[in-house]
N, C-alpha and C. Protein backbone atom coordinates (compact mmCIF):
# COMPACT_ATOMS: atom_id res chain seq x y z
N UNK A 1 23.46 -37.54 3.25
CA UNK A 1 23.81 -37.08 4.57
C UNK A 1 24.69 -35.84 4.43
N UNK A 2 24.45 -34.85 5.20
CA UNK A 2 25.82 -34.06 5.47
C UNK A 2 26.03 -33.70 6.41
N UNK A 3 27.55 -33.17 6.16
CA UNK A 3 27.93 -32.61 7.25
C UNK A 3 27.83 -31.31 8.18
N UNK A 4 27.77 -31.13 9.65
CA UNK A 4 27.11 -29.90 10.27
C UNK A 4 26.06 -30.08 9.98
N UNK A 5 25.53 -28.42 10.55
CA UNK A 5 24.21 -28.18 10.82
C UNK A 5 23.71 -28.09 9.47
N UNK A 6 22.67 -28.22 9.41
CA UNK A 6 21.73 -27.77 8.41
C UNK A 6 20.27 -26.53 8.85
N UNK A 7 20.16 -25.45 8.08
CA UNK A 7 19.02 -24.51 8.33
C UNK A 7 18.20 -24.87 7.23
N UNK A 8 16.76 -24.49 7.52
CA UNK A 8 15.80 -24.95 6.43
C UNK A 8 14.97 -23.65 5.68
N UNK A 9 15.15 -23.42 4.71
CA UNK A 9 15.16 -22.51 3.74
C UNK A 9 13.42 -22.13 4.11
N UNK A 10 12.79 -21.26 3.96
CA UNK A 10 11.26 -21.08 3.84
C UNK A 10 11.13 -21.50 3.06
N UNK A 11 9.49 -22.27 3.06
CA UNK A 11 9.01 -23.17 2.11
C UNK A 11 7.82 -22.28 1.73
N UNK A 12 7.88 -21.24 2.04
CA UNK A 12 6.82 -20.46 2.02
C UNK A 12 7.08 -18.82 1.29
N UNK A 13 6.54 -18.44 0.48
CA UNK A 13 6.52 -17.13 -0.27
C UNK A 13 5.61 -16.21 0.18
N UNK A 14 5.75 -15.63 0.98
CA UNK A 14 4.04 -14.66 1.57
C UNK A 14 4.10 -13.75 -0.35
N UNK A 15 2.98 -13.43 -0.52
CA UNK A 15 2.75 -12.67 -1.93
C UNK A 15 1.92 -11.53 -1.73
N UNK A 16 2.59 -9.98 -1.35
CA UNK A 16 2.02 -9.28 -0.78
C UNK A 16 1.60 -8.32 -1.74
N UNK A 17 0.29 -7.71 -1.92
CA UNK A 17 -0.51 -6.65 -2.42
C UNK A 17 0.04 -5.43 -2.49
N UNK A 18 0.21 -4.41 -3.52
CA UNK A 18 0.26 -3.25 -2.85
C UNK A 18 0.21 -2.50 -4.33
N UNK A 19 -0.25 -1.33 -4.21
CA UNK A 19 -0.39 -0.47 -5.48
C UNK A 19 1.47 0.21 -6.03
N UNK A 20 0.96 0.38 -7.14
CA UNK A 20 2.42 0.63 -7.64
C UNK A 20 2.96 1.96 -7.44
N UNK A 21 2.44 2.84 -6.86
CA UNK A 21 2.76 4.07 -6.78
C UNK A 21 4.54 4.09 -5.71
N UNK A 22 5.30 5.24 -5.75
CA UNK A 22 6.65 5.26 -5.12
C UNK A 22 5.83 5.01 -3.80
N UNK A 23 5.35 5.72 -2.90
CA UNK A 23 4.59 5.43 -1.66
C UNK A 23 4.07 4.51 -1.07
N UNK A 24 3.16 3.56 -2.01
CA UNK A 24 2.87 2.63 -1.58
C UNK A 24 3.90 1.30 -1.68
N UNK A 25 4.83 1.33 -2.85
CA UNK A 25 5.62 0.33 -2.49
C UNK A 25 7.00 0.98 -1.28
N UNK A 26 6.98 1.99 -1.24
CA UNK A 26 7.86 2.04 0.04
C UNK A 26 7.02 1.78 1.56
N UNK A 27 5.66 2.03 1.60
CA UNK A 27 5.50 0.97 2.54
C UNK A 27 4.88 -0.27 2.86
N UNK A 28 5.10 -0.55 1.60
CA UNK A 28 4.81 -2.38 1.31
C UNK A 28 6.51 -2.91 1.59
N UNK A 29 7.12 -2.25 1.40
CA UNK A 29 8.72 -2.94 1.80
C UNK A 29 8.97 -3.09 3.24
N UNK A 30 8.66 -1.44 3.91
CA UNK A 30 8.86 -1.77 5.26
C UNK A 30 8.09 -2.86 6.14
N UNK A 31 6.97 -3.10 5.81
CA UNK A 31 6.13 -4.27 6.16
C UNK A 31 6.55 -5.46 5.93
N UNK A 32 7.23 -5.62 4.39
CA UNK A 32 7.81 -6.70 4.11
C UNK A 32 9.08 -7.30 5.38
N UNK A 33 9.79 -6.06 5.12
CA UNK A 33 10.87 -6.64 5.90
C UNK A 33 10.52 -6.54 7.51
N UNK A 34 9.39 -6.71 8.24
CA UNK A 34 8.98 -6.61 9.59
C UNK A 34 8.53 -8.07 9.75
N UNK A 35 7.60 -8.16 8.41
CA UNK A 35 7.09 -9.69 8.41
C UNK A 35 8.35 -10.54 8.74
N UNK A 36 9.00 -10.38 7.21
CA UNK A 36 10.63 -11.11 7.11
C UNK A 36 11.59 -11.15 8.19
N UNK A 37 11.53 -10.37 9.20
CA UNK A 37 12.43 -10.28 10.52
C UNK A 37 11.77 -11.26 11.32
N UNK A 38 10.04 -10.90 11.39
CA UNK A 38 9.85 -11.52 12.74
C UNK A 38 9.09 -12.94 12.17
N UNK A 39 9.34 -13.66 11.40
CA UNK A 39 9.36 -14.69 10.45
C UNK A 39 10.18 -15.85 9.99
N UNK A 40 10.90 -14.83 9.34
CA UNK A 40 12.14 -15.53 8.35
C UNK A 40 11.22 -16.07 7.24
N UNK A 41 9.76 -15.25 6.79
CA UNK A 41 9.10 -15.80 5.96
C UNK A 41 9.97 -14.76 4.45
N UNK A 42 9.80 -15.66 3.34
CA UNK A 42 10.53 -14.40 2.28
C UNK A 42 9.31 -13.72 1.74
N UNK A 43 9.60 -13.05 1.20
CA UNK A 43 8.16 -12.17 0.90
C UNK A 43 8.55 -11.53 -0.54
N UNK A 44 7.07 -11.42 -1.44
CA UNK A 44 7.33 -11.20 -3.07
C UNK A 44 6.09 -9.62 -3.19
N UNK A 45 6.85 -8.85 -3.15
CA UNK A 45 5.58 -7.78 -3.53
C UNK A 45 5.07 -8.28 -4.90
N UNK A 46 3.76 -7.87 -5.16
CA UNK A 46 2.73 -8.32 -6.02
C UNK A 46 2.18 -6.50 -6.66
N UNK A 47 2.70 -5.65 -7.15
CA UNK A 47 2.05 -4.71 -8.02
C UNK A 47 0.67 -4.87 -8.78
N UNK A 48 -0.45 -4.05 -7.87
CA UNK A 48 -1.67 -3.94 -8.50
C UNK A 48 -1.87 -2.80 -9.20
N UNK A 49 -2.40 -2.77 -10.16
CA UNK A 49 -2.65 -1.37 -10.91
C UNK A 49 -4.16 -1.25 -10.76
N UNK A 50 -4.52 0.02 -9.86
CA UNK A 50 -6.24 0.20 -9.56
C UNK A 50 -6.71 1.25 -10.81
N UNK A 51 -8.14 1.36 -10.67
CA UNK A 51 -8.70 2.54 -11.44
C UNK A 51 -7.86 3.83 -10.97
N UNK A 52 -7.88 3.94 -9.78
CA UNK A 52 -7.89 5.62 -9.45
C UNK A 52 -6.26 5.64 -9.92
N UNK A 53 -5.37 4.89 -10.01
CA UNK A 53 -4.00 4.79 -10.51
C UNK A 53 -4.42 5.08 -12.18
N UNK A 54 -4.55 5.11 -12.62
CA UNK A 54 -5.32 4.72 -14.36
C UNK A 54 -5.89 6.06 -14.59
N UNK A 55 -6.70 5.97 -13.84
CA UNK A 55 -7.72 7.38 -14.67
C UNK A 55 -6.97 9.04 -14.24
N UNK A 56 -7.71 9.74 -15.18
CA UNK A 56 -7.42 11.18 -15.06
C UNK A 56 -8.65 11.74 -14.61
N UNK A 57 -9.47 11.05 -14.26
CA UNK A 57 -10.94 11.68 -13.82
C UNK A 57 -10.38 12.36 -12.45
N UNK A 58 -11.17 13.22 -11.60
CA UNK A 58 -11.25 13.48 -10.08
C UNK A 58 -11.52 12.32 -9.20
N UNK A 59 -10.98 12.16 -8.08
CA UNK A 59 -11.38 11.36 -6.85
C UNK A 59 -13.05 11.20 -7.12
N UNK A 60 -13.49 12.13 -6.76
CA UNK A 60 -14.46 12.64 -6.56
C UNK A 60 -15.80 11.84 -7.66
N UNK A 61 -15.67 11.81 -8.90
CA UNK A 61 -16.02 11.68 -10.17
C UNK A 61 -15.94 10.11 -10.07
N UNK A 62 -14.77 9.31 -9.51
CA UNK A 62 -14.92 8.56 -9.65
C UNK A 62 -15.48 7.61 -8.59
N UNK A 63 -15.99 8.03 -7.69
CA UNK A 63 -16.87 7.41 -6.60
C UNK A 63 -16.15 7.75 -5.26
N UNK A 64 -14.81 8.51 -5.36
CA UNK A 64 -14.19 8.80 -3.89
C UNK A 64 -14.02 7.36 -3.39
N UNK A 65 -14.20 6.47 -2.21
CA UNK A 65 -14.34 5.97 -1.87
C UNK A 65 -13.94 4.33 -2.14
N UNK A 66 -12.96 3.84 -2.18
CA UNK A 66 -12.67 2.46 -2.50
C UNK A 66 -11.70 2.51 -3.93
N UNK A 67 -11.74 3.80 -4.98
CA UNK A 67 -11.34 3.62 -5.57
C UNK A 67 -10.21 3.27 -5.78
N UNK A 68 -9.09 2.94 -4.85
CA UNK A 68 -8.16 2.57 -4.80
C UNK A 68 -7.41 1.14 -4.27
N UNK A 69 -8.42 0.57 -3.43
CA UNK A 69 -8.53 -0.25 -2.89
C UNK A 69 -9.66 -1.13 -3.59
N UNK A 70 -10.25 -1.45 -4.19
CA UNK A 70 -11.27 -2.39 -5.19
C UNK A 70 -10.22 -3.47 -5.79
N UNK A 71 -9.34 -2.98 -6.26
CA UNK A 71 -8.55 -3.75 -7.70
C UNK A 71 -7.40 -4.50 -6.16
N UNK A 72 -7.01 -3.95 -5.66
CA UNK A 72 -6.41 -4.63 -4.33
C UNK A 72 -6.90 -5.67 -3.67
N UNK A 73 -8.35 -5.38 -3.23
CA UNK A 73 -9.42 -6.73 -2.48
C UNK A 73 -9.74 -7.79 -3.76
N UNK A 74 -9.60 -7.32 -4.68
CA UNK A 74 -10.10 -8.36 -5.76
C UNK A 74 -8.92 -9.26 -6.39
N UNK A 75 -7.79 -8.69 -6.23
CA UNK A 75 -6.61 -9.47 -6.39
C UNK A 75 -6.45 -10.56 -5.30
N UNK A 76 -7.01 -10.06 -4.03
CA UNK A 76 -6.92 -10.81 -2.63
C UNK A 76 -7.54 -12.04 -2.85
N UNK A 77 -9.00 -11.67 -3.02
CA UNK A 77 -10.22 -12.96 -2.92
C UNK A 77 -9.95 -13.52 -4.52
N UNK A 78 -8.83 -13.11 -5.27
CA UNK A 78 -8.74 -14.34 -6.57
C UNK A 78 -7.77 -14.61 -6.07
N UNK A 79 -7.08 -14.60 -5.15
CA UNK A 79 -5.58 -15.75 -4.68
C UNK A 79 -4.54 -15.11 -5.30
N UNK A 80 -4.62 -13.84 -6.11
CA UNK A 80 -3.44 -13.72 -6.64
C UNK A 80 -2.34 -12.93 -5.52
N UNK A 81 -2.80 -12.57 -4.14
CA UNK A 81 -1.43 -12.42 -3.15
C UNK A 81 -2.22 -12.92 -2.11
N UNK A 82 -1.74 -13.38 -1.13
CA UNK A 82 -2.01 -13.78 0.56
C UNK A 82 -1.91 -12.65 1.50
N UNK A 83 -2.00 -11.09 1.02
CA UNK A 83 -2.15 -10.36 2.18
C UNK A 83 -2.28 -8.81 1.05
N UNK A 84 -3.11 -7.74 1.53
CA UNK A 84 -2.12 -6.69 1.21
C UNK A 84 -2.10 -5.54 2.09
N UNK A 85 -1.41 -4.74 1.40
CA UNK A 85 -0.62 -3.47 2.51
C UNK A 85 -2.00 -2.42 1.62
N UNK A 86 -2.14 -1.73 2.48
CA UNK A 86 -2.99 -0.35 2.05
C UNK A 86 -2.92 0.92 2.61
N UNK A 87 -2.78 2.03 2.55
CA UNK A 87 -2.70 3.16 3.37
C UNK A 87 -4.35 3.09 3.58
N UNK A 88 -4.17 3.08 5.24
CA UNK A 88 -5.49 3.54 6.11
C UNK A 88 -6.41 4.66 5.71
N UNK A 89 -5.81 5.58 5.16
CA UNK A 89 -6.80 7.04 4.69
C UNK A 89 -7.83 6.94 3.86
N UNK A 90 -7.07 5.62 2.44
CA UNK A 90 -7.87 5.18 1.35
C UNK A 90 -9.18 4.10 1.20
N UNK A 91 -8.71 3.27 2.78
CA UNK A 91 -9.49 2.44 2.81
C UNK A 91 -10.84 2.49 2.70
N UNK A 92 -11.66 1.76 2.58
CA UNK A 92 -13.49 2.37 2.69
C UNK A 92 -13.48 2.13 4.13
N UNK A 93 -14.56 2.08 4.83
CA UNK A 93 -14.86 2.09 6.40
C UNK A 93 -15.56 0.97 6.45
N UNK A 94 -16.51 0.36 5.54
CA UNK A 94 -17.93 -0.42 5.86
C UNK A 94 -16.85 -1.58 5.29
N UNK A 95 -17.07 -2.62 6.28
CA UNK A 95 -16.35 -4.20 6.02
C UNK A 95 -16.67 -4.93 4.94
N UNK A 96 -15.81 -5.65 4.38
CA UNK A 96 -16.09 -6.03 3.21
C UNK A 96 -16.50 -8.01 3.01
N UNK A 97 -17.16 -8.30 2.92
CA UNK A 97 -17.40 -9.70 2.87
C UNK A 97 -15.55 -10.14 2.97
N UNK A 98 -15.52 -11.39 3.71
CA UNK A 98 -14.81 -12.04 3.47
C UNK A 98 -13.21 -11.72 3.60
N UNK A 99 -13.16 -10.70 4.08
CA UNK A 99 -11.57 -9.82 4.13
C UNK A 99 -11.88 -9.43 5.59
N UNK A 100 -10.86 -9.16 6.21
CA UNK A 100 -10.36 -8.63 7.68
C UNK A 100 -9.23 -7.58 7.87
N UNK A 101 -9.15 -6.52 8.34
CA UNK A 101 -8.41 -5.84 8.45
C UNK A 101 -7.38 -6.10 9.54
N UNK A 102 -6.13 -6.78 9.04
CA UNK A 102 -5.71 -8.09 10.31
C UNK A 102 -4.70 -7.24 11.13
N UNK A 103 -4.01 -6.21 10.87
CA UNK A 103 -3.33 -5.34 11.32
C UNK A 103 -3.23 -3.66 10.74
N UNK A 104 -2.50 -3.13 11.82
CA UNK A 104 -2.54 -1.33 11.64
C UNK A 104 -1.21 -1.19 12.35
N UNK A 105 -0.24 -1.16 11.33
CA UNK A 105 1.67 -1.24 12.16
C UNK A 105 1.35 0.27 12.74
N UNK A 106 2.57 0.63 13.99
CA UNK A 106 2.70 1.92 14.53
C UNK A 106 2.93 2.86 13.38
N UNK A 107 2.18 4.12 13.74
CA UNK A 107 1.56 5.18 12.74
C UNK A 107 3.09 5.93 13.25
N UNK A 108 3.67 6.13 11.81
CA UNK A 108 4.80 6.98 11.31
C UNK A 108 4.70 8.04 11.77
N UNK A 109 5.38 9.28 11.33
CA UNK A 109 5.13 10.58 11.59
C UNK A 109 4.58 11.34 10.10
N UNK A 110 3.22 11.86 11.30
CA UNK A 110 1.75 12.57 9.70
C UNK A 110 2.18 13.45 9.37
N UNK A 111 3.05 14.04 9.46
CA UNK A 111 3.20 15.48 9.29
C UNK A 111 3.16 15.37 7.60
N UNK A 112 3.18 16.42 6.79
CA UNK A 112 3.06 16.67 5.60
C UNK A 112 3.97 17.77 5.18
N UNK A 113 4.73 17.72 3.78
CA UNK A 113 5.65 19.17 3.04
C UNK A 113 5.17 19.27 1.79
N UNK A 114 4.88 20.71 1.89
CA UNK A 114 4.78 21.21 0.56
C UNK A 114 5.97 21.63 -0.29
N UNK A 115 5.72 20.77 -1.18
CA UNK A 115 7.12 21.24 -2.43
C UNK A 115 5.99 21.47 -3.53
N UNK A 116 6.77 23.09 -4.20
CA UNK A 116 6.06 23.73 -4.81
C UNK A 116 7.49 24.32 -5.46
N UNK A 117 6.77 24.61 -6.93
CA UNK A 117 7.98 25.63 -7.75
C UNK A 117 8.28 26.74 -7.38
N UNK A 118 8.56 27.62 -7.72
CA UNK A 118 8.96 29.39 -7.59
C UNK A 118 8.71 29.43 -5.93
N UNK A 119 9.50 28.74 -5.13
CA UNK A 119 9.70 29.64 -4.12
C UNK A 119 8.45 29.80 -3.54
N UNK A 120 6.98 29.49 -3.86
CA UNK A 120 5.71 29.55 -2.82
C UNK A 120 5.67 28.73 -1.66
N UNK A 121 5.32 29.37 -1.16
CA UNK A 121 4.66 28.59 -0.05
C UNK A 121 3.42 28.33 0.17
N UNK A 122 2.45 27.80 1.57
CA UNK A 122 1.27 27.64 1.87
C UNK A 122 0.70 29.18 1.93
N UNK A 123 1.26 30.29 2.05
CA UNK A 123 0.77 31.55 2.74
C UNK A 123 0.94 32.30 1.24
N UNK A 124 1.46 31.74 0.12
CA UNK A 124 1.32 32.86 -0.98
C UNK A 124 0.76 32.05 -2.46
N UNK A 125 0.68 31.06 -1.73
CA UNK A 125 -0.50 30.02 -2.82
C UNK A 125 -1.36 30.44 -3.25
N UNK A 126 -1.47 30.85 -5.16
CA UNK A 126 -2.29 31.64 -5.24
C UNK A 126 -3.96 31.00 -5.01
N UNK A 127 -4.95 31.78 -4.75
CA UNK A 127 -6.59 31.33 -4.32
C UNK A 127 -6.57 30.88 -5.85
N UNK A 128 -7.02 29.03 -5.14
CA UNK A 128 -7.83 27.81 -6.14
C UNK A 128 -6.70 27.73 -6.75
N UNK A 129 -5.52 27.41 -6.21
CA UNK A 129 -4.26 26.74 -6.62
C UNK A 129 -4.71 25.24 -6.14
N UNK A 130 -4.06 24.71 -7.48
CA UNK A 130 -4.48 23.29 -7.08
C UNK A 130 -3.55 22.31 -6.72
N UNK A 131 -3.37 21.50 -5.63
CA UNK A 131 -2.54 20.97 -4.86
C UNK A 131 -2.28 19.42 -4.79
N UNK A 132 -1.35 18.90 -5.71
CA UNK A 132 -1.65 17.27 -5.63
C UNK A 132 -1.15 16.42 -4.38
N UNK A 133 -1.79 15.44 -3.75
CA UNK A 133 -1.02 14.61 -3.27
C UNK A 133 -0.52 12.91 -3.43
C-alpha cells in the first residue's frame, strides 16, 4: 500500500523510425515530443541507415525515388519501430502495401539558405556549380 496519490508510469515505448542524418533526427524529435505532450507516451528514436545515406552514387543513378525511404518501410513491416517520421519530398507517391501515411504535422517554414564559401552567392555561382542539399 502507499501513501498519496500514485501516477502510472507508461507502459508503453512508441519506437520511432527516422534516418540518421542532423535533419531528420531534428524532426523526428519534434514529433517525438508532440506525440509525448499529447500522450504522455515516452518515445525511443530508432536510427535507420538507408542506401541513399551509404552510397556516393547520384540520386538519380540510384533509382531517385524511394531511395531513402525503402530501408525505413522495411524496418516498419519487420517490427523493428511502431511508426516512422519521413520528410514528405522523399517519399514515393504510389502506396505501399500494408503502410498508411497516418499523418502530415503543420508544414514549417520552406524557405531555403544558401551557405557557400568565399562570399558567393546565388547570383555569382559559378555556371554547373554544384549545390548539395
Amino acid at each position: 500500500m502507499t501513501d498519496g496519490p500514485t501516477t502510472s508510469a507508461p507502459t508503453t515505448t512508441l519506437r520511432i523510425g527516422t534516418r540518421g542524418s542532423a535533419l531528420a533526427l531534428a524532426q523526428t524529435r519534434a514529433i517525438a515530443a508532440e506525440i509525448t505532450d499529447a500522450s504522455g507516451l515516452e518515445v525511443e528514436l530508432v536510427p535507420v541507415t538507408t542506401h541513399g545515406d551509404t552510397s556516393r552514387a547520384s540520386l538519380s543513378s540510384l533509382g531517385g525515388t524511394g531511395v531513402f525511404a525503402s530501408a525505413l518501410r522495411e524496418s516498419l513491416l519487420r517490427g523493428e519501430c511502431d511508426l516512422v517520421v519521413h520528410s514528405l519530398k522523399d517519399l514515393p507517391t504510389a502506396p505501399y502495401a500494408g503502410l498508411t501515411v497516418a499523418s502530415v504535422p503543420v508544414r514549417e517554414d520552406p524557405r531555403d539558405v544558401l551557405c557557400a564559401r568565399d562570399g558567393l552567392t546565388m547570383a555569382t555561382l559559378p555556371r554547373g556549380a554544384r549545390v548539395g542539399t
